[in-house]
Protein backbone atom coordinates (compact mmCIF):
# COMPACT_ATOMS: atom_id res chain seq x y z
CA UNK A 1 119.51 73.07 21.35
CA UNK A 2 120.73 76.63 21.87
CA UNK A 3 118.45 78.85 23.83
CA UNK A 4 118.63 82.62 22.70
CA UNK A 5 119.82 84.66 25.57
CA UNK A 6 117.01 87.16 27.34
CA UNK A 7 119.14 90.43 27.64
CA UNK A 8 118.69 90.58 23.83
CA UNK A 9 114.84 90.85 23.60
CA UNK A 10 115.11 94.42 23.71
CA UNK A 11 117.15 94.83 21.21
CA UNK A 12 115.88 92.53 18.88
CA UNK A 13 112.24 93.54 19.33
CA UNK A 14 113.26 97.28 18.75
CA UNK A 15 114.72 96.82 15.29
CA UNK A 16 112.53 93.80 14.65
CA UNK A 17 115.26 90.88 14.14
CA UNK A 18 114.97 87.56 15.27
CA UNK A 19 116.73 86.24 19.09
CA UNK A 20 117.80 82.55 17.56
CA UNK A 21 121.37 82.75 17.74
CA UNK A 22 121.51 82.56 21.17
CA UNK A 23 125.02 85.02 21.93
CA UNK A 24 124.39 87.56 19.41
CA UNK A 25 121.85 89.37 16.97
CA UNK A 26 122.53 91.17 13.92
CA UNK A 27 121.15 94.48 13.69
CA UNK A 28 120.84 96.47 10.51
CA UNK A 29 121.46 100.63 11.10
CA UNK A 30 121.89 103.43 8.25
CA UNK A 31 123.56 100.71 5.95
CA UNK A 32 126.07 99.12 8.33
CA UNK A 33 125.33 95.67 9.84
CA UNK A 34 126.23 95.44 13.32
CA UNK A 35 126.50 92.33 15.48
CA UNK A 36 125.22 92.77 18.99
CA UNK A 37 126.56 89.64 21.15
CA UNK A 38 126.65 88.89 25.09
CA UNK A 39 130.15 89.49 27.34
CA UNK A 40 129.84 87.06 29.77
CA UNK A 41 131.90 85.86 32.90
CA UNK A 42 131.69 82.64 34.25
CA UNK A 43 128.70 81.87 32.29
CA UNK A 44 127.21 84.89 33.60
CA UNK A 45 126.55 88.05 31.46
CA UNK A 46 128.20 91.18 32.22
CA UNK A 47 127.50 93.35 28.98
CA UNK A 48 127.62 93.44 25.64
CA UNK A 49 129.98 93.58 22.49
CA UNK A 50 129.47 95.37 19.70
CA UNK A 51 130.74 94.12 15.65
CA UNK A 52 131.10 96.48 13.11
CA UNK A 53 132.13 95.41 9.55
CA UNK A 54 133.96 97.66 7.95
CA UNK A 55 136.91 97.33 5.47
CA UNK A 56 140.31 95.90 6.67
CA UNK A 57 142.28 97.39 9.14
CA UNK A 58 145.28 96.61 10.86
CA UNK A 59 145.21 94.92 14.13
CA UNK A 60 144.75 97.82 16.69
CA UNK A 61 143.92 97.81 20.12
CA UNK A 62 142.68 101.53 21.41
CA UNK A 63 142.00 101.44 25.27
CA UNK A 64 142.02 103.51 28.35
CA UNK A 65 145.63 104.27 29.66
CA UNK A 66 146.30 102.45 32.99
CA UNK A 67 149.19 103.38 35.54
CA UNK A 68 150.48 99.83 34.64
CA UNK A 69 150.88 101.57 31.30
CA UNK A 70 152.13 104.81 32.63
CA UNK A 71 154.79 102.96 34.53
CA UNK A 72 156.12 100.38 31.53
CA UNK A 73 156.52 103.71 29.55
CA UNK A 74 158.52 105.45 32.92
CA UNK A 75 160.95 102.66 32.91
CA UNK A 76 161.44 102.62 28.71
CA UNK A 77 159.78 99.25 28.84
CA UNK A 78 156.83 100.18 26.73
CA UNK A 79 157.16 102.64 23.33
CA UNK A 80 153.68 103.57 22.93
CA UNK A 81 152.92 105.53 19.34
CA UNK A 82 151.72 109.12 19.59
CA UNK A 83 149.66 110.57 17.12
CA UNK A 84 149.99 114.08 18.22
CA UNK A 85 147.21 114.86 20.02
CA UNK A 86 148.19 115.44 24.06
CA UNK A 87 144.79 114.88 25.24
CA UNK A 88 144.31 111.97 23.29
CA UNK A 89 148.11 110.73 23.80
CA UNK A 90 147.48 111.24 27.66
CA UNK A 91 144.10 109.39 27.84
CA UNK A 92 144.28 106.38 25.19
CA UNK A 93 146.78 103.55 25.03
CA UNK A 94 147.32 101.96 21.71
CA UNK A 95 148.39 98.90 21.15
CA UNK A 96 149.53 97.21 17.86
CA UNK A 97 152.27 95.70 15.43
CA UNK A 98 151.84 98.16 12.65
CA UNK A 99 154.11 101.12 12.55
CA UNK A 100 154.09 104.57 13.66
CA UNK A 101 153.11 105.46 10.03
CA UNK A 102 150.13 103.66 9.69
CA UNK A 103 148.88 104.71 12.87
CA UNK A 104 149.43 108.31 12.73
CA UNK A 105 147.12 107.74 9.49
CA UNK A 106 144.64 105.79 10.42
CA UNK A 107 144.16 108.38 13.34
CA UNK A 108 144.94 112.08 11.43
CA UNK A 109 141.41 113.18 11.60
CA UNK A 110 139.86 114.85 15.10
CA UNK A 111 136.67 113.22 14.64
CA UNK A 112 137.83 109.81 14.52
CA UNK A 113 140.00 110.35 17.69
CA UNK A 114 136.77 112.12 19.30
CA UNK A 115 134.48 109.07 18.47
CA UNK A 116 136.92 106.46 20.04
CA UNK A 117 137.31 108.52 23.55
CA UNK A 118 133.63 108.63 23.74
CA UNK A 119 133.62 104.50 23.10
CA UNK A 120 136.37 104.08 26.13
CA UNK A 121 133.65 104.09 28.64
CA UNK A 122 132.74 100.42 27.61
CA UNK A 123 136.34 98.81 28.12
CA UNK A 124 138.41 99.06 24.48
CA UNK A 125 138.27 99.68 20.72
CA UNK A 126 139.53 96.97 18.60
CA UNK A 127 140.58 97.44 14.56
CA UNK A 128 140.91 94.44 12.57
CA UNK A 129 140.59 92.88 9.13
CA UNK A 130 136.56 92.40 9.93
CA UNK A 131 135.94 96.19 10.60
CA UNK A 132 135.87 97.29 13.83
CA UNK A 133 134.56 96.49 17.38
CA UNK A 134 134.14 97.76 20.59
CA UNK A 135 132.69 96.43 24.26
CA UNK A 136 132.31 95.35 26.97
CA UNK A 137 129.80 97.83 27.60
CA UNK A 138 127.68 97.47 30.75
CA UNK A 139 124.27 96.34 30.81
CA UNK A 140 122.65 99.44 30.34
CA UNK A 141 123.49 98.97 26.51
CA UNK A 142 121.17 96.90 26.22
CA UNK A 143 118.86 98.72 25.98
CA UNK A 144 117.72 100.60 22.28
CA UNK A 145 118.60 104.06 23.08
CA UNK A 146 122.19 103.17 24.60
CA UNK A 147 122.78 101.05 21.54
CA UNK A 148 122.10 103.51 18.92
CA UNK A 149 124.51 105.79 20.76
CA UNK A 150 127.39 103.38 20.86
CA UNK A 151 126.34 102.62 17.38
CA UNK A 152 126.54 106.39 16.40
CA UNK A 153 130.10 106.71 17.28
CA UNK A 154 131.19 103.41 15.47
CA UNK A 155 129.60 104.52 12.13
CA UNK A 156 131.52 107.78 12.20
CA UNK A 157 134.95 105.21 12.62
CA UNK A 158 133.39 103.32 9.17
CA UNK A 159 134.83 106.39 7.64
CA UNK A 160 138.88 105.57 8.83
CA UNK A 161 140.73 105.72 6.45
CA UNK A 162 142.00 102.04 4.40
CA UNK A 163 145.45 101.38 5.34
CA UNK A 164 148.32 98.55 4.45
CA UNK A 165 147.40 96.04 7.02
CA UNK A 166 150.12 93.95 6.41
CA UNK A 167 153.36 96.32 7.26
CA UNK A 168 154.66 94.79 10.76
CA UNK A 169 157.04 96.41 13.39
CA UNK A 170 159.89 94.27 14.04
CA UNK A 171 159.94 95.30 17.31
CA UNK A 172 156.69 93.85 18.14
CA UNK A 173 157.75 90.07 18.26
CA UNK A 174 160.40 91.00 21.40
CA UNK A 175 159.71 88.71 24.17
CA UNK A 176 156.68 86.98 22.56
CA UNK A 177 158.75 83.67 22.54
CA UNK A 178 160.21 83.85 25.94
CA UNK A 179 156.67 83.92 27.49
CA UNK A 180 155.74 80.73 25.17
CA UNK A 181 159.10 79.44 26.60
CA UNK A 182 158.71 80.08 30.29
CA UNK A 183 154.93 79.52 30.56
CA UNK A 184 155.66 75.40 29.10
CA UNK A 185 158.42 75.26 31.88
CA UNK A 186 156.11 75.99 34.46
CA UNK A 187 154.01 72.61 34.99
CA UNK A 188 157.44 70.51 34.24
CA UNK A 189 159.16 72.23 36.93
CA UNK A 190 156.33 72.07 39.03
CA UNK A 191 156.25 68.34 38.62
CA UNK A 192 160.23 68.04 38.89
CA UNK A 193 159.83 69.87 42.88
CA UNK A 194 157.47 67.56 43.44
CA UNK A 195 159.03 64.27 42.49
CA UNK A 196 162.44 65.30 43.28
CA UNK A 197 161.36 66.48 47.11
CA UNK A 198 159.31 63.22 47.56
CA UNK A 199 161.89 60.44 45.73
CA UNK A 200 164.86 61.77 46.99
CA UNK A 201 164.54 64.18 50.24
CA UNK A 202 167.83 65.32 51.53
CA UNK A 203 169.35 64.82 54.75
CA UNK A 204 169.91 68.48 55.23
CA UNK A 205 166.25 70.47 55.53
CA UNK A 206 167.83 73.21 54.38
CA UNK A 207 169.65 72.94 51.17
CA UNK A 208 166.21 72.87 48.95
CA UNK A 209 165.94 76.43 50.84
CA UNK A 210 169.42 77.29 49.31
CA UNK A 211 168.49 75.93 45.67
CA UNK A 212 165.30 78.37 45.79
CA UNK A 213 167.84 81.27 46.98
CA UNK A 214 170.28 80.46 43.72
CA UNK A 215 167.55 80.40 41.81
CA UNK A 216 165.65 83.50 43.28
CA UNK A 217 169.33 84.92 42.63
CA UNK A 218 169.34 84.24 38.89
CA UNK A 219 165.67 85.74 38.60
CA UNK A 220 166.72 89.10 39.34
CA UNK A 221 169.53 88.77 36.96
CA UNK A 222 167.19 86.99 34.69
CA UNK A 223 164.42 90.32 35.03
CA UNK A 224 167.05 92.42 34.09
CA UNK A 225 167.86 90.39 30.82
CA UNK A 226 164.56 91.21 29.82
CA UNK A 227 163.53 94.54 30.40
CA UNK A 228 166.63 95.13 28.16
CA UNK A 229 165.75 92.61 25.47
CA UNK A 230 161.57 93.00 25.64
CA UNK A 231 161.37 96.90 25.70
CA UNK A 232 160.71 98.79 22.68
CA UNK A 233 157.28 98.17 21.55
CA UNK A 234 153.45 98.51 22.96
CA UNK A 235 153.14 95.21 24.19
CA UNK A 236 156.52 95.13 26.09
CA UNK A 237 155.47 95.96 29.59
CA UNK A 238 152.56 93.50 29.83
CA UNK A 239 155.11 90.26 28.32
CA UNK A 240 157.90 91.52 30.05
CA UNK A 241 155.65 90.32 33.60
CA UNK A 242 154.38 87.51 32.24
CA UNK A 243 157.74 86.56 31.50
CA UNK A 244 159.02 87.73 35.07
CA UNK A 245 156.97 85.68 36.56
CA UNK A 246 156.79 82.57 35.21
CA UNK A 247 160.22 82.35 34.83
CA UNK A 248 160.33 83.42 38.39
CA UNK A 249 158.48 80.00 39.21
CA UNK A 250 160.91 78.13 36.29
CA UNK A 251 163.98 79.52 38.23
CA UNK A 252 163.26 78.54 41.50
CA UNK A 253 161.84 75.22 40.54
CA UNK A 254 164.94 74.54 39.17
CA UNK A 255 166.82 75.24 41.90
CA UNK A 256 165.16 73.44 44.68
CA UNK A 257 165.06 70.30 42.13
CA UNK A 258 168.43 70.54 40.93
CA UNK A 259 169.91 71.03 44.71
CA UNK A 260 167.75 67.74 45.68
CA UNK A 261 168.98 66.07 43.26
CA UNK A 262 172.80 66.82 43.39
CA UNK A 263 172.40 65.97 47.18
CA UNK A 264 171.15 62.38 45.92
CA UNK A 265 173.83 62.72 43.30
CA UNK A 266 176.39 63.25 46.37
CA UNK A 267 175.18 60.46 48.52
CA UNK A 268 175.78 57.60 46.63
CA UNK A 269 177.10 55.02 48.08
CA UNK A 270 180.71 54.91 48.89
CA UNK A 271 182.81 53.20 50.43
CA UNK A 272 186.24 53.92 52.35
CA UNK A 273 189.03 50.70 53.12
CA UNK A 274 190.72 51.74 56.52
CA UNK A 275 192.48 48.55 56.56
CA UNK A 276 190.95 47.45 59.96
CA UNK A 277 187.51 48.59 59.56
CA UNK A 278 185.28 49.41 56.46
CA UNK A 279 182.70 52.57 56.65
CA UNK A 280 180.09 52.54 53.75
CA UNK A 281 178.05 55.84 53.51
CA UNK A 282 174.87 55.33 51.28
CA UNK A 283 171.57 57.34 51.68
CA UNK A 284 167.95 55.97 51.90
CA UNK A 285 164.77 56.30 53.73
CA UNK A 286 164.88 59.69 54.76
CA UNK A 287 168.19 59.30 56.68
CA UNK A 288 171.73 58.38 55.82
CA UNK A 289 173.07 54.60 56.87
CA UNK A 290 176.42 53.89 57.62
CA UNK A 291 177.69 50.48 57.36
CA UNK A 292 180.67 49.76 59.59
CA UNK A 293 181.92 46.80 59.12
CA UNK A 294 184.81 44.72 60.72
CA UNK A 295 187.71 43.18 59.75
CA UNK A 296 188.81 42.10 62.96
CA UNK A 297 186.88 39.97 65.29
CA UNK A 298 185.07 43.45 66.46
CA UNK A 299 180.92 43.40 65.88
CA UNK A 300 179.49 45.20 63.14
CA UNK A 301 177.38 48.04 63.29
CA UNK A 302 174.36 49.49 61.13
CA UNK A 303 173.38 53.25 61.69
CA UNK A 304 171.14 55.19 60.67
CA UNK A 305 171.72 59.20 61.20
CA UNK A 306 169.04 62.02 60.93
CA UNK A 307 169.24 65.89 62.06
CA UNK A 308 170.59 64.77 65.34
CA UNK A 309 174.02 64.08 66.94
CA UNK A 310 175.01 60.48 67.47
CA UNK A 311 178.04 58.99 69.13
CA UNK A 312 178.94 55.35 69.14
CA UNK A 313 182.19 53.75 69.74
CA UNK A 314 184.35 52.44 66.98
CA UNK A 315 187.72 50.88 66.52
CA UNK A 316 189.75 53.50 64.34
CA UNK A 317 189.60 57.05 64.10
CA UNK A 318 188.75 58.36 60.64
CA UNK A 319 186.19 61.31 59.28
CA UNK A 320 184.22 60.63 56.82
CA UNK A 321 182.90 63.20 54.58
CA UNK A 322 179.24 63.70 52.62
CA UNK A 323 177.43 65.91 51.60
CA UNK A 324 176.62 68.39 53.31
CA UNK A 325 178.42 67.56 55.87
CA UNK A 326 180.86 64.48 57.60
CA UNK A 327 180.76 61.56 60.49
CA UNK A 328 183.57 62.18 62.42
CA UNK A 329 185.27 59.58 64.68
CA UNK A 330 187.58 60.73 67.88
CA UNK A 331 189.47 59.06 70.65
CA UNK A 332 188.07 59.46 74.21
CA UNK A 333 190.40 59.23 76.94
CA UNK A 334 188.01 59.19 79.90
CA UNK A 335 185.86 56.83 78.35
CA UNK A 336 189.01 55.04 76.37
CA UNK A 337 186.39 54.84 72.90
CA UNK A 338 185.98 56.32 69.96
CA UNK A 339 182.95 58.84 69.72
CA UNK A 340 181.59 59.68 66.81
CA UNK A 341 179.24 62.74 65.91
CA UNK A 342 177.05 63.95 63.08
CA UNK A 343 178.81 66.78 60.99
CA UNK A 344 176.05 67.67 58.92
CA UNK A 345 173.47 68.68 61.46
């Protein structure tokens, strides 16, 4: 069973409505119903939201301008729609997918505009095809007096004007699918870096370091891309760095993977016919094995290289070359052997 939450007693008991629907009450004021619900965060309240219904309107966001704003707009990242007012242009953001039309409209008349600025204090005004909302205010609103203040301002936006509410800018759908995109590459990248660095960990620490930097590489090309193909639109700033940076964590996930896995791709095994001797390369176990193998009466050998330099004594003189690097074989006159070191330390 769902217990009613406390904060609303006040209310409730003030305009005489029953506390049973445990988030929310619905309060009746001079002919509008309002529905008075809990914000809460991490189960915890933090204020209340505020329901209005009203007649349709389009989907419109009205909130306090932030420098994250200020700066999408700087760059021509954002196009934010201006309804003529400086004060109100400078002090409210406004976000939607109707057109400049529609808003300049909905918004024509200095009381409305004056109604919404005073309703900014409690986080945003929202328009939609229920009427209209606004919150989270704090938890002073709570109480009666606060509440028929808030609820004041929202009956004088009952009066907006009705509007189409289906006429879309086509502009607003930029970059919506590259976030969808880049945000479901994230966890399989994630899991390719980790299966990939576990099942098949190159000899050479640093070449997953060099698949992060071509990737990190193709992310600022890749940021570029979309500041020209996102911008244009109210909602352009905030997708374009979503988009920049999951695709930030898609880019260099693929690069660390894919450079893992071309280095296993590289090592397979191989094998080179010197007519007296036989050198395998193949990779395995964290290290790379070499197989030499005689065809003369000579002993075989087994080897297994890491980071280090290693020298042993062979009967031909050959280099072999992997990736990243080779074994290379040389004559020694002092000690009349062949020495062979590790080219890709």
């Amino acid at each position: 069973m769902l217990v009613p939450y406390s904060e609303l007693d006040a209310l409730a008991a003030a305009f005489e409505v029953p506390n049973d629907k445990s988030h929310s009450i619905v309060v009746q004021l001079e002919g509008a119903s309002f529905e008075v619900g809990v914000s809460l965060d991490s189960f915890r309240v933090v204020g209340v939201d505020v329901d209005m219904a009203a007649h349709p309107f389009p989907e419109v966001t009205l909130r306090a301008e932030s420098d994250a704003d200020r700066r999408g707009k700087e760059r021509g990242i954002n196009a934010e729609i201006q309804v003529g007012d400086p004060e109100f242009d400078r002090l409210v953001y406004i976000e939607t997918d109707a057109t400049e039309g529609v808003v300049r409209t909905l918004l024509a008349r200095p009381e409305h505009r004056a109604a919404i600025r005073e309703l900014l204090w409690g986080g945003s005004v929202r328009l939609s095809a229920r009427g209209v909302s606004a919150g989270p205010f704090g938890m002073v609103c709570f109480e009666p007096d606060w509440f028929r203040k808030v609820a004041t301002q929202l009956l004088i936006l009952r009066t907006l004007p009705a509007v189409p509410t289906e006429i879309i800018d086509p502009a607003s759908r930029r970059g919506a699918s590259a976030v969808v995109v880049f945000c479901a590459l994230v966890p399989v990248m994630l899991l390719a870096m980790v299966c990939t660095s576990f099942g098949y960990w190159p000899h050479a620490a640093k070449l997953p370091l060099i698949g992060a930097g071509v990737g990190l590489g193709a992310w600022f090309a890749l940021r570029f891309l979309l500041a020209v193909r996102i911008r244009g639109h109210s909602r352009a700033y905030r997708r374009y760095l979503a988009a920049a940076i999951v695709s930030f964590v898609d880019l260099v996930g693929f690069g660390v993977a894919g450079s893992v896995l071309l280095n296993a791709w590289a090592d397979t095994s191989a094998t080179v016919d010197l007519g007296t001797r036989v050198i395998a390369i193949r990779p395995g176990d964290g290290c790379t094995h070499a197989t030499i193998a005689a065809k003369d009466p000579l002993e075989s050998m087994e080897l297994c290289f890491t980071d280090g330099a290693h020298k042993t004594h062979v009967d031909d003189a050959v280099i072999v070359h992997f990736h990243p690097g080779f074994l290379g074989f040389t004559w020694d006159e002092t000690a009349e052997a062949w020495t062979m070191e590790d080219g890709g330390k």
